[in-house]
PDB file of N, CA and C in Angstrom:
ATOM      1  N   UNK A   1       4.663  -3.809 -11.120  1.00  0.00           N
ATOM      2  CA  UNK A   1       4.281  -2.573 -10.458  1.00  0.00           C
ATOM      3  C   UNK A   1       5.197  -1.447 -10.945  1.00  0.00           C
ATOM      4  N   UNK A   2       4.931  -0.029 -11.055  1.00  0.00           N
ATOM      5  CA  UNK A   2       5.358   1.169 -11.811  1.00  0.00           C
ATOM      6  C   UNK A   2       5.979   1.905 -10.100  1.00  0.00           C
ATOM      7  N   UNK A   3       7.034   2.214 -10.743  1.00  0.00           N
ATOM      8  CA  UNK A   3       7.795   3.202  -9.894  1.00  0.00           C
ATOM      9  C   UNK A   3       6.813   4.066  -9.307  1.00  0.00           C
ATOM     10  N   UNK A   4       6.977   4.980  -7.944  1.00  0.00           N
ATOM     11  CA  UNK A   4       5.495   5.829  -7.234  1.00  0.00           C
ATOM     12  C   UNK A   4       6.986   6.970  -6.794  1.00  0.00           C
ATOM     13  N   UNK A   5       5.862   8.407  -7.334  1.00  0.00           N
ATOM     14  CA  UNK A   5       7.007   9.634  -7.424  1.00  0.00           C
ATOM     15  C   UNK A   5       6.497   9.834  -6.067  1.00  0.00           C
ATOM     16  N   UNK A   6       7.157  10.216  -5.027  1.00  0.00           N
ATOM     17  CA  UNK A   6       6.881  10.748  -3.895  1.00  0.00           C
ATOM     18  C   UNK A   6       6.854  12.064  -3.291  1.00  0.00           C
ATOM     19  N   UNK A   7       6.062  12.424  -2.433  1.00  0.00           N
ATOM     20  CA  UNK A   7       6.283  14.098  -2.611  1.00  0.00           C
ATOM     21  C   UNK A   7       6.329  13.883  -0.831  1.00  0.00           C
ATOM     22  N   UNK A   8       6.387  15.327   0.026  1.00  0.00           N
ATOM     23  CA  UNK A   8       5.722  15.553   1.107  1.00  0.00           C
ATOM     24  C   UNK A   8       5.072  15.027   1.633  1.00  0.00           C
ATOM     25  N   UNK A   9       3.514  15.655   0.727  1.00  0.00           N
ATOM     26  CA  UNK A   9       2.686  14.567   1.345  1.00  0.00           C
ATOM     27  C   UNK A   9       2.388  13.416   1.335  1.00  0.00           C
ATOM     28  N   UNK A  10       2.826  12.629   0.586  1.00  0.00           N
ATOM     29  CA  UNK A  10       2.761  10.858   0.672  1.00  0.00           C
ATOM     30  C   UNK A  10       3.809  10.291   1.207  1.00  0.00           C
ATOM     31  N   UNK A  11       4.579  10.828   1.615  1.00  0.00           N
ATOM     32  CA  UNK A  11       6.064  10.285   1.922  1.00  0.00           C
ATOM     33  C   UNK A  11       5.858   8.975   2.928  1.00  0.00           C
ATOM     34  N   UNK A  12       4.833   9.312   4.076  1.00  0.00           N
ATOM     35  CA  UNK A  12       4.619   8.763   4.830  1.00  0.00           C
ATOM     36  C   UNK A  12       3.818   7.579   4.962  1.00  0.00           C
ATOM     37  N   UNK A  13       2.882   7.795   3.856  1.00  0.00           N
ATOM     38  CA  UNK A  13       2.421   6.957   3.367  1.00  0.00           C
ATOM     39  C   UNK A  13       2.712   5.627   2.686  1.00  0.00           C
ATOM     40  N   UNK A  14       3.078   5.950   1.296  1.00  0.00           N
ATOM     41  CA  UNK A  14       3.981   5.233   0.102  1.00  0.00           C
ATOM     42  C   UNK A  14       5.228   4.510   1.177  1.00  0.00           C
ATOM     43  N   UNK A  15       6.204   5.423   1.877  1.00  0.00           N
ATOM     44  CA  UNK A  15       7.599   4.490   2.242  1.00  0.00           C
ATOM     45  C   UNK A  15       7.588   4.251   3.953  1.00  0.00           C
ATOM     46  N   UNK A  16       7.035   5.086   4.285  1.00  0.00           N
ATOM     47  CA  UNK A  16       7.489   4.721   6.168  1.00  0.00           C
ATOM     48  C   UNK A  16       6.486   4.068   6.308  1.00  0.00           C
ATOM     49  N   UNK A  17       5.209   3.875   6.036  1.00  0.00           N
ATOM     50  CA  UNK A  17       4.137   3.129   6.542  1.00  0.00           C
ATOM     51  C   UNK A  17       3.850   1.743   5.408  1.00  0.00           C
ATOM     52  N   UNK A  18       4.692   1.529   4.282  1.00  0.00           N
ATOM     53  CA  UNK A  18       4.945   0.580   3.554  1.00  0.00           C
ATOM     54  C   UNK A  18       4.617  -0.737   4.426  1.00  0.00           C
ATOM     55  N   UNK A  19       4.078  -1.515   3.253  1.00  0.00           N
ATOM     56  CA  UNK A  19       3.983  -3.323   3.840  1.00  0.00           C
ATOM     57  C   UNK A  19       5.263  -4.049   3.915  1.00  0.00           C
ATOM     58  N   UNK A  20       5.728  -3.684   3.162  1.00  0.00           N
ATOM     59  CA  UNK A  20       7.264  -4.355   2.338  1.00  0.00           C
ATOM     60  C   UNK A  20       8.632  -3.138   2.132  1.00  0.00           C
ATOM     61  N   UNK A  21       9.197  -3.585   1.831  1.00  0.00           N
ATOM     62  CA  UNK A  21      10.759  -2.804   2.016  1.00  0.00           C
ATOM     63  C   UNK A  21      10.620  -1.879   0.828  1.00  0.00           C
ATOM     64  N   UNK A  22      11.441  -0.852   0.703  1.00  0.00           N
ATOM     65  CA  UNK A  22      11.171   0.295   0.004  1.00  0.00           C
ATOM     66  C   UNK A  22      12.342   0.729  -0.595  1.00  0.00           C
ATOM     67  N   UNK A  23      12.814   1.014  -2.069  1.00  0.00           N
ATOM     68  CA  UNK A  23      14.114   1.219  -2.014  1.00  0.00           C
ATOM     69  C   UNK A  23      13.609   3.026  -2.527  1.00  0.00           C
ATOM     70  N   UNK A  24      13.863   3.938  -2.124  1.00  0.00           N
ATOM     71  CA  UNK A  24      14.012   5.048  -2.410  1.00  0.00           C
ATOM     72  C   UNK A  24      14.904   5.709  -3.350  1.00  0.00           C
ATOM     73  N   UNK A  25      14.890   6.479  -4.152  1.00  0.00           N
ATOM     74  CA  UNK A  25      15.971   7.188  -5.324  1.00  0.00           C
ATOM     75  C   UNK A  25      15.003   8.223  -5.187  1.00  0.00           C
ATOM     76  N   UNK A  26      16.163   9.133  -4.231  1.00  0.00           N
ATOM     77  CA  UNK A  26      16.423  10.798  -4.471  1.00  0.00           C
ATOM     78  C   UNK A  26      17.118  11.132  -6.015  1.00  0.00           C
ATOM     79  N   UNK A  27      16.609  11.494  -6.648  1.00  0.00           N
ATOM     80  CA  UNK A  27      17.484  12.122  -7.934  1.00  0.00           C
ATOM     81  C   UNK A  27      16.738  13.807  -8.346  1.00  0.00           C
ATOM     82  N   UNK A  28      17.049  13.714  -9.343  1.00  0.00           N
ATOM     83  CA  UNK A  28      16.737  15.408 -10.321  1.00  0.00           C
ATOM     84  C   UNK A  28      17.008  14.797 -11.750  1.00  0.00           C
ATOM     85  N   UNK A  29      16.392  15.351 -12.862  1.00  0.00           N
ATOM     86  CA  UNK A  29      15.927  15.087 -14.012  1.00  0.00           C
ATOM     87  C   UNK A  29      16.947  15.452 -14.214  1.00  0.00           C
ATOM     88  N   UNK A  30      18.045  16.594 -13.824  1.00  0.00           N
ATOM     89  CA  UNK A  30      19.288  17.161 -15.277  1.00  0.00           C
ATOM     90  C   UNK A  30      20.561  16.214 -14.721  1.00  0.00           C
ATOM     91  N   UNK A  31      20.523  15.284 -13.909  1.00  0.00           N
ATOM     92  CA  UNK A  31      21.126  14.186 -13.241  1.00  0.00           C
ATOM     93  C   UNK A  31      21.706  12.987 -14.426  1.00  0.00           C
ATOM     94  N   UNK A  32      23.018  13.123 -14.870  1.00  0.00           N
ATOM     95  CA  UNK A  32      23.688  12.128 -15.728  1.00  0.00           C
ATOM     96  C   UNK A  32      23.372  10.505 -15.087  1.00  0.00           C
ATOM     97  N   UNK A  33      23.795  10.539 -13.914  1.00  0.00           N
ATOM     98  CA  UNK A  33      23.946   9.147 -13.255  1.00  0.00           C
ATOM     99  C   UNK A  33      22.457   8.824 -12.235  1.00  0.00           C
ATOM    100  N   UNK A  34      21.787   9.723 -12.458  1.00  0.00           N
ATOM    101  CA  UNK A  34      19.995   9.523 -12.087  1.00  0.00           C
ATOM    102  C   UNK A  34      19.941   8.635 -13.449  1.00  0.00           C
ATOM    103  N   UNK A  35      20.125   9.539 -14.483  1.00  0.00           N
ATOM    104  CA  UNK A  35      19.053   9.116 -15.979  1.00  0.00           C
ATOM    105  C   UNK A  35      19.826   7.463 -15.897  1.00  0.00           C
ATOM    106  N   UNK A  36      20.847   7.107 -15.908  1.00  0.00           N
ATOM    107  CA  UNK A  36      21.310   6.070 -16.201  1.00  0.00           C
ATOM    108  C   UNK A  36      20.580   4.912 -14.888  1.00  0.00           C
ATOM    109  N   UNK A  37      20.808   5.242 -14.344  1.00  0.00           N
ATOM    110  CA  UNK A  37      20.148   4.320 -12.815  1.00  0.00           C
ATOM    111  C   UNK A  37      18.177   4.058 -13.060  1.00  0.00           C
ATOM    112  N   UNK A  38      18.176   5.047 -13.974  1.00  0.00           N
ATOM    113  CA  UNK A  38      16.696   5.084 -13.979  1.00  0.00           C
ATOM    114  C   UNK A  38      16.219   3.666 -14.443  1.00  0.00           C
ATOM    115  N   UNK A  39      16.336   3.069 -15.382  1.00  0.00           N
ATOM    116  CA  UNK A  39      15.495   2.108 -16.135  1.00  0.00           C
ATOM    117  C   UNK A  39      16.058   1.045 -15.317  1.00  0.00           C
ATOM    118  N   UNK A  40      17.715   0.846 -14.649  1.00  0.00           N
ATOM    119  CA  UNK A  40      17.705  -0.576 -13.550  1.00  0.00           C
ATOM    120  C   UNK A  40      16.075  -0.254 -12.418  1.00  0.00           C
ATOM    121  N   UNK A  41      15.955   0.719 -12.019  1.00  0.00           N
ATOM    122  CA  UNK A  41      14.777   0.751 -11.010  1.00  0.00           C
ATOM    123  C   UNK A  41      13.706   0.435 -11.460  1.00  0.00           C
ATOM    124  N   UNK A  42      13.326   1.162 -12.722  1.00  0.00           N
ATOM    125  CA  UNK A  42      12.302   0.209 -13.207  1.00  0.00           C
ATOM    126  C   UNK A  42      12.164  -0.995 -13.187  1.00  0.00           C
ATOM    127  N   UNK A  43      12.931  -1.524 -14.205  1.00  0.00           N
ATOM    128  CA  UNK A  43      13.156  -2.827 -14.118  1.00  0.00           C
ATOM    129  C   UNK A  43      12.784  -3.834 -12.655  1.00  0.00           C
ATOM    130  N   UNK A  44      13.188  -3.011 -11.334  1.00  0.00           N
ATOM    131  CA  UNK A  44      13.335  -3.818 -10.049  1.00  0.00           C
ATOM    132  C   UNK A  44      11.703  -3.765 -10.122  1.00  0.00           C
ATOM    133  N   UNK A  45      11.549  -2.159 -10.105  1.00  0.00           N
ATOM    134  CA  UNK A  45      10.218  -1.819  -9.738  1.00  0.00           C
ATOM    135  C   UNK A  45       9.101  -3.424 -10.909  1.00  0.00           C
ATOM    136  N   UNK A  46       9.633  -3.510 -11.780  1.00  0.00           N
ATOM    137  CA  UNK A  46       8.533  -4.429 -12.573  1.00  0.00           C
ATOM    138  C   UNK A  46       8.953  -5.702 -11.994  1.00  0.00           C
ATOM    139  N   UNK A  47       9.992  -6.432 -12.186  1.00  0.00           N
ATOM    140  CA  UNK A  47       9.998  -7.481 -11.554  1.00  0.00           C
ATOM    141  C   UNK A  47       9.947  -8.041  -9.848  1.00  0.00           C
ATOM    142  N   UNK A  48      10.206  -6.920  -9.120  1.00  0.00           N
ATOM    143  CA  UNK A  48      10.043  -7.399  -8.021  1.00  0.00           C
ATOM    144  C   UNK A  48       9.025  -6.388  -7.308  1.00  0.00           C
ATOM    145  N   UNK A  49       8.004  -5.861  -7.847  1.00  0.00           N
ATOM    146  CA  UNK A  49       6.928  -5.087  -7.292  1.00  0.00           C
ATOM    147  C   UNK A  49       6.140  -6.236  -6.074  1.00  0.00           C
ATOM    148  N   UNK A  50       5.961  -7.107  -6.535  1.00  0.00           N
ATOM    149  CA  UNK A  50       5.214  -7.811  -5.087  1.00  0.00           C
ATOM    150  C   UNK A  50       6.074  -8.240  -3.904  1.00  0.00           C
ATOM    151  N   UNK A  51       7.291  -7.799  -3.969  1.00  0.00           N
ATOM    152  CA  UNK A  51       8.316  -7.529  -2.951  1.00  0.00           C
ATOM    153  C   UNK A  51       8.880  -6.665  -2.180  1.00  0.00           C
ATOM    154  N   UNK A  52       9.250  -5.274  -3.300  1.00  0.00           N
ATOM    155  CA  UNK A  52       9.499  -4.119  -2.556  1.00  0.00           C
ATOM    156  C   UNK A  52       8.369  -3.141  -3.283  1.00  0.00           C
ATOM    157  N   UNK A  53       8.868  -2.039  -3.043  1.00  0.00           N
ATOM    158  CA  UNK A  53       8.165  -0.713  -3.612  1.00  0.00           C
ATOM    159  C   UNK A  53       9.296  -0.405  -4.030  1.00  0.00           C
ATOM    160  N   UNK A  54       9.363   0.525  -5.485  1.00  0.00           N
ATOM    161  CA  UNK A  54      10.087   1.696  -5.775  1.00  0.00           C
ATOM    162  C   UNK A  54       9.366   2.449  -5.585  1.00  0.00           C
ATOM    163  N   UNK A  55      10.049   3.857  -4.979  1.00  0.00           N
ATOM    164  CA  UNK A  55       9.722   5.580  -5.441  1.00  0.00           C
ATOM    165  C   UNK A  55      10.995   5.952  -5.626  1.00  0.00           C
ATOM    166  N   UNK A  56      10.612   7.208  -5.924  1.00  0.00           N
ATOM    167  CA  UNK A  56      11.074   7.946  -6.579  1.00  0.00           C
ATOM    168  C   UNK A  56      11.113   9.624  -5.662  1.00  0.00           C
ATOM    169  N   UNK A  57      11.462  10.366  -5.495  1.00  0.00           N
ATOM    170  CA  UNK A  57      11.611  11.609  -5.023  1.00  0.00           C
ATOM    171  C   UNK A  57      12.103  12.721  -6.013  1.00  0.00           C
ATOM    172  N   UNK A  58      12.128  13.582  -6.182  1.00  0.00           N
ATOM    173  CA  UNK A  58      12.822  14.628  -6.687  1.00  0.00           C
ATOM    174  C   UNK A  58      13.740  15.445  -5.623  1.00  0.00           C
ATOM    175  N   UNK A  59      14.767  16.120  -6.418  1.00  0.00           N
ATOM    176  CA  UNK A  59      15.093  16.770  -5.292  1.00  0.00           C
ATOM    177  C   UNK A  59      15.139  18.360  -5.226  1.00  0.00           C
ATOM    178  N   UNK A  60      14.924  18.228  -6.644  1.00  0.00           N
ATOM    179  CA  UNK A  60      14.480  19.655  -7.026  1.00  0.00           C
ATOM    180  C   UNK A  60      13.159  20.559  -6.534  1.00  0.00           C
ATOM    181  N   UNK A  61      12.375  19.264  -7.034  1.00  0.00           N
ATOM    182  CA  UNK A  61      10.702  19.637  -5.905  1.00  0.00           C
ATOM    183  C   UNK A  61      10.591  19.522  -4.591  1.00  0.00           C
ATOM    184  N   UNK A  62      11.388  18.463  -3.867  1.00  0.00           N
ATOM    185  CA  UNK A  62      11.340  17.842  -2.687  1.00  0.00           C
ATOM    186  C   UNK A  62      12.565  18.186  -1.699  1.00  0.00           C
ATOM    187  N   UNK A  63      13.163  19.280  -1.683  1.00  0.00           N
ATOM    188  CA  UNK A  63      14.156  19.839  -1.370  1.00  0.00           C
ATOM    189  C   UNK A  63      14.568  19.502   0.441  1.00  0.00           C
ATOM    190  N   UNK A  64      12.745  20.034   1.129  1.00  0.00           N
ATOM    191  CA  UNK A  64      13.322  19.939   2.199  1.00  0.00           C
ATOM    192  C   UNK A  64      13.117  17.849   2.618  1.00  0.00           C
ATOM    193  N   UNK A  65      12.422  17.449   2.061  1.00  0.00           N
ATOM    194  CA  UNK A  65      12.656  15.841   2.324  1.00  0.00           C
ATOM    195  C   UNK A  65      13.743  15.373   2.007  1.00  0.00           C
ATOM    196  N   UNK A  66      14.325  15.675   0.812  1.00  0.00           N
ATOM    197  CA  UNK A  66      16.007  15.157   1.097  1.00  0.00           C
ATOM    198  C   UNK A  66      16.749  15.890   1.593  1.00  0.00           C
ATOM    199  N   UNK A  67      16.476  16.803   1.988  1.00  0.00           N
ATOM    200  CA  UNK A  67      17.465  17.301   3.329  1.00  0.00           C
ATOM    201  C   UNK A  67      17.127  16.365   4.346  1.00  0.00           C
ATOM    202  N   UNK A  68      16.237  15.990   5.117  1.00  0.00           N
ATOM    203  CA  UNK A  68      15.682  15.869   6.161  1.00  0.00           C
ATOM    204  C   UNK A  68      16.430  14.154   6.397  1.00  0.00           C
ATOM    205  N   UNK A  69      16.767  13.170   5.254  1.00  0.00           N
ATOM    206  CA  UNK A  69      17.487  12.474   4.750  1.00  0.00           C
ATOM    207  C   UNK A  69      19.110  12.722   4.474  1.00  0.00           C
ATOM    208  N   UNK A  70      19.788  13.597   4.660  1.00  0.00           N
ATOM    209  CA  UNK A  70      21.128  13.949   4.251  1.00  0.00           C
ATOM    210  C   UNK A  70      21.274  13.179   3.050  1.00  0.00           C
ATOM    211  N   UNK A  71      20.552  13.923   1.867  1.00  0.00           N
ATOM    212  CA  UNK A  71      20.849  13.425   0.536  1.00  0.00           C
ATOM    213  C   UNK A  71      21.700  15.082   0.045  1.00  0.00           C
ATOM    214  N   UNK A  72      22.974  14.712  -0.146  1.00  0.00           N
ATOM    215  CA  UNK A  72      23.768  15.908  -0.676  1.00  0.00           C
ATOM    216  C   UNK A  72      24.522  15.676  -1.986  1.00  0.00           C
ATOM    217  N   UNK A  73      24.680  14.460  -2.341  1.00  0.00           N
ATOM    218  CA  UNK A  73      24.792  14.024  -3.467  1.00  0.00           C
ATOM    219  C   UNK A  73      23.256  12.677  -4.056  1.00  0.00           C
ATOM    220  N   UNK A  74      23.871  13.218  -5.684  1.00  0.00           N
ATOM    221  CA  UNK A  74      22.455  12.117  -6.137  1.00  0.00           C
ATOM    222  C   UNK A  74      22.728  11.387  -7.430  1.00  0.00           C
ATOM    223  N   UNK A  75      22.596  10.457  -7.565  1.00  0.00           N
ATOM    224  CA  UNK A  75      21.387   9.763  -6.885  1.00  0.00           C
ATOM    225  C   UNK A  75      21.511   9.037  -5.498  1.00  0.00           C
ATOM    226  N   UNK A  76      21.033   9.393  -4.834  1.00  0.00           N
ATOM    227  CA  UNK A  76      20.624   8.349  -3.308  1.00  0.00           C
ATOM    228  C   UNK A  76      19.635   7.616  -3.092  1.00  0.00           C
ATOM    229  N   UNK A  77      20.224   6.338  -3.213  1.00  0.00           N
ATOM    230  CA  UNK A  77      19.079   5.304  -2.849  1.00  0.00           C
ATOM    231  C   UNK A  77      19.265   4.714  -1.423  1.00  0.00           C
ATOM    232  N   UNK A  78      17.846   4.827  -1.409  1.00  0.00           N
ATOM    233  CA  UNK A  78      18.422   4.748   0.680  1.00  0.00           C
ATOM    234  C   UNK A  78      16.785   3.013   0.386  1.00  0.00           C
ATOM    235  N   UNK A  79      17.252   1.986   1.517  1.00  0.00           N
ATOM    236  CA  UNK A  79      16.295   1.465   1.687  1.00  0.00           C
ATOM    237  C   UNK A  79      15.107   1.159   3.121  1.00  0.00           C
ATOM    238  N   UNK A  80      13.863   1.500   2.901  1.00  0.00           N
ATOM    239  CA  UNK A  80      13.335   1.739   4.241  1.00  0.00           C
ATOM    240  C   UNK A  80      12.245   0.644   4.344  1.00  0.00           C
ATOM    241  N   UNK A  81      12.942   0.182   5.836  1.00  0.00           N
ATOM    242  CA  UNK A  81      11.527  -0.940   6.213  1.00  0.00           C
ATOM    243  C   UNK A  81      11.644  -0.399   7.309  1.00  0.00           C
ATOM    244  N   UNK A  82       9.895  -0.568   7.002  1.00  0.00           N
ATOM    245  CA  UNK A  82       9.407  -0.506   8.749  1.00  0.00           C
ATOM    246  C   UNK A  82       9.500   1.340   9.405  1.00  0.00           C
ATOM    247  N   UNK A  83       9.850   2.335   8.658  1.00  0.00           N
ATOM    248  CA  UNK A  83      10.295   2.874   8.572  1.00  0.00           C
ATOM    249  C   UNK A  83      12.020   3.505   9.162  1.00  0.00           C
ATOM    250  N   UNK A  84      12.585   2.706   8.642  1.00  0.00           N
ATOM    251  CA  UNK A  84      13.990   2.891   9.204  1.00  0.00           C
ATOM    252  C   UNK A  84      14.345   2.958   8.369  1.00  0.00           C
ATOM    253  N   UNK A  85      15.745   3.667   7.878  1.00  0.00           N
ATOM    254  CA  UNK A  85      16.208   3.414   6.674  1.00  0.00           C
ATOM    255  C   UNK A  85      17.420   2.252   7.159  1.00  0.00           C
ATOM    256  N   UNK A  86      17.311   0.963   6.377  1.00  0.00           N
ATOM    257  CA  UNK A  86      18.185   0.023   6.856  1.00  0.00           C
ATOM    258  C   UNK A  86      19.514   0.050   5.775  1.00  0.00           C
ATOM    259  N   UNK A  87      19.663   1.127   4.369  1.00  0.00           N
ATOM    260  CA  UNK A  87      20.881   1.125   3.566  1.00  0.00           C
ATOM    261  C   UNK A  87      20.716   1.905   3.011  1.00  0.00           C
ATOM    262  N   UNK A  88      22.081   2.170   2.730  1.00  0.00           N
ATOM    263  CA  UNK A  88      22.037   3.861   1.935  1.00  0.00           C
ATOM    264  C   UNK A  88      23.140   3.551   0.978  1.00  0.00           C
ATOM    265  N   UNK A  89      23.100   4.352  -0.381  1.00  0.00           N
ATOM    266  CA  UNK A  89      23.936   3.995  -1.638  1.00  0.00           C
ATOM    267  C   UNK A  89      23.958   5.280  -2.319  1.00  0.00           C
ATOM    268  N   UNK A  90      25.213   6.194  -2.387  1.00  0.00           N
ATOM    269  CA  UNK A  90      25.197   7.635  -3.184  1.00  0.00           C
ATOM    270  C   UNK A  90      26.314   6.755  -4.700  1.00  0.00           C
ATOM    271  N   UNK A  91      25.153   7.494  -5.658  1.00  0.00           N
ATOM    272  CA  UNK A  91      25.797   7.151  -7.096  1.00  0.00           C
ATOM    273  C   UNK A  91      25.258   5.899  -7.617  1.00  0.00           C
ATOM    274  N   UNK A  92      25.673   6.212  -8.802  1.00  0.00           N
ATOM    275  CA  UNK A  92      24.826   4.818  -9.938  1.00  0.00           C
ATOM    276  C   UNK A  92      25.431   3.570  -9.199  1.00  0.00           C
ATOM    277  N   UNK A  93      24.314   2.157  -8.883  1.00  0.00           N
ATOM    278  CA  UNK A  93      24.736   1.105  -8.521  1.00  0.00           C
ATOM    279  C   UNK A  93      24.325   0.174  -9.690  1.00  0.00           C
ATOM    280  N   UNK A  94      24.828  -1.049  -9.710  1.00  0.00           N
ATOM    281  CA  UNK A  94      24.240  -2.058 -10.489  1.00  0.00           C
ATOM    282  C   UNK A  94      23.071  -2.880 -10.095  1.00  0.00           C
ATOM    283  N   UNK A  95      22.033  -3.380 -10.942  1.00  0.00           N
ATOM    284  CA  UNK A  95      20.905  -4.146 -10.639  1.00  0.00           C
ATOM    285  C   UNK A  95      21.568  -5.214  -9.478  1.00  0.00           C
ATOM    286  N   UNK A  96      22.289  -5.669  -9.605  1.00  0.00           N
ATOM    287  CA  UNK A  96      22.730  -7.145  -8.444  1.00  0.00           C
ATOM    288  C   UNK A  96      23.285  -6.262  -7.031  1.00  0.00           C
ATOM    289  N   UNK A  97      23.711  -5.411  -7.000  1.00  0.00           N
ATOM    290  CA  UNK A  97      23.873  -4.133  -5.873  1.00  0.00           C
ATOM    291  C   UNK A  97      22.674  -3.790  -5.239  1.00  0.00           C
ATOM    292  N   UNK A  98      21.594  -3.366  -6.172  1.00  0.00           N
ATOM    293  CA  UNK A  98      20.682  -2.993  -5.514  1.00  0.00           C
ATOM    294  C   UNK A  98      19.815  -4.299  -4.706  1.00  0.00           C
ATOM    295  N   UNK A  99      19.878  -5.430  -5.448  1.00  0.00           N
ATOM    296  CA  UNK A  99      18.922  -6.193  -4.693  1.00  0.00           C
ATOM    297  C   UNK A  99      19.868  -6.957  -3.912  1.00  0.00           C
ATOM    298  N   UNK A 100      21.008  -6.198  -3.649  1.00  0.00           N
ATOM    299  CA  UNK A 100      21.348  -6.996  -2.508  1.00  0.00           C
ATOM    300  C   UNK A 100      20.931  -6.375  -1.454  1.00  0.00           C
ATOM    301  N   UNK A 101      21.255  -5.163  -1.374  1.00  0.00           N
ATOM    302  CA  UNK A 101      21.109  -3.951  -1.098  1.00  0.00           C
ATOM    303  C   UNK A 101      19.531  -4.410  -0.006  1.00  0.00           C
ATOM    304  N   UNK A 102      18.727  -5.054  -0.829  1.00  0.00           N
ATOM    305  CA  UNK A 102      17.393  -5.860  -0.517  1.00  0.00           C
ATOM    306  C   UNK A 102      17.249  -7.123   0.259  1.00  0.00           C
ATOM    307  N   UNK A 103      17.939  -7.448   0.133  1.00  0.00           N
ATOM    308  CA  UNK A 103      17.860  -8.888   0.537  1.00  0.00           C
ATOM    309  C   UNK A 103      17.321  -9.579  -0.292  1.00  0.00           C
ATOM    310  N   UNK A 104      17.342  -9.279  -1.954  1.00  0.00           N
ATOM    311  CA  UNK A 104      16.970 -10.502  -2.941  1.00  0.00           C
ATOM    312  C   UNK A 104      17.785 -11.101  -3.499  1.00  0.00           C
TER     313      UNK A 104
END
């Protein structure tokens, strides 16, 4: 499964009303430690798509949703089940971080 960019209007959709756990990454494209974090998410996003969801947010476009999140640094990966956010992570983590992060 392919990473899902999230905006406003799907927010609610795609991550709070999710089947499965959700790991979120707030970033911005001119983001050193976004670009680097990027392809571990993929990666999760491909191998463990029938487990969690990745998205993705901007924060450049999506300004007032990561506010609404206290994302003040980025990248922030926050993870949401059920809609709660049950973990939060500011800055590049490693693939074995994040799925712990999961419970995988």
């Amino acid at each position: 499964m392919k990473e899902i960019i999230v905006t406003k209007e799907n927010f609610e959709k795609e991550v709070l009303a999710a089947d499965r756990p959700v790991l979120v990454d707030f970033y911005a494209d001119w983001c050193g430690p976004c670009k680097m974090i990027a392809p571990v998410l993929a990666e999760i996003a491909e191998e463990y798509g029938d487990k969690v969801k990745v998205c993705k947010v901007n924060v450049d476009k999506e300004s007032g949703l990561a506010g609404s999140y206290g994302v003040v640094s980025i990248p922030t990966i926050l993870v949401v089940e059920k809609g709660q956010v049950k973990e939060k992570a500011v800055g590049f983590r490693t693939k074995s971080h994040l799925l712990a992060m999961l419970g995988i």
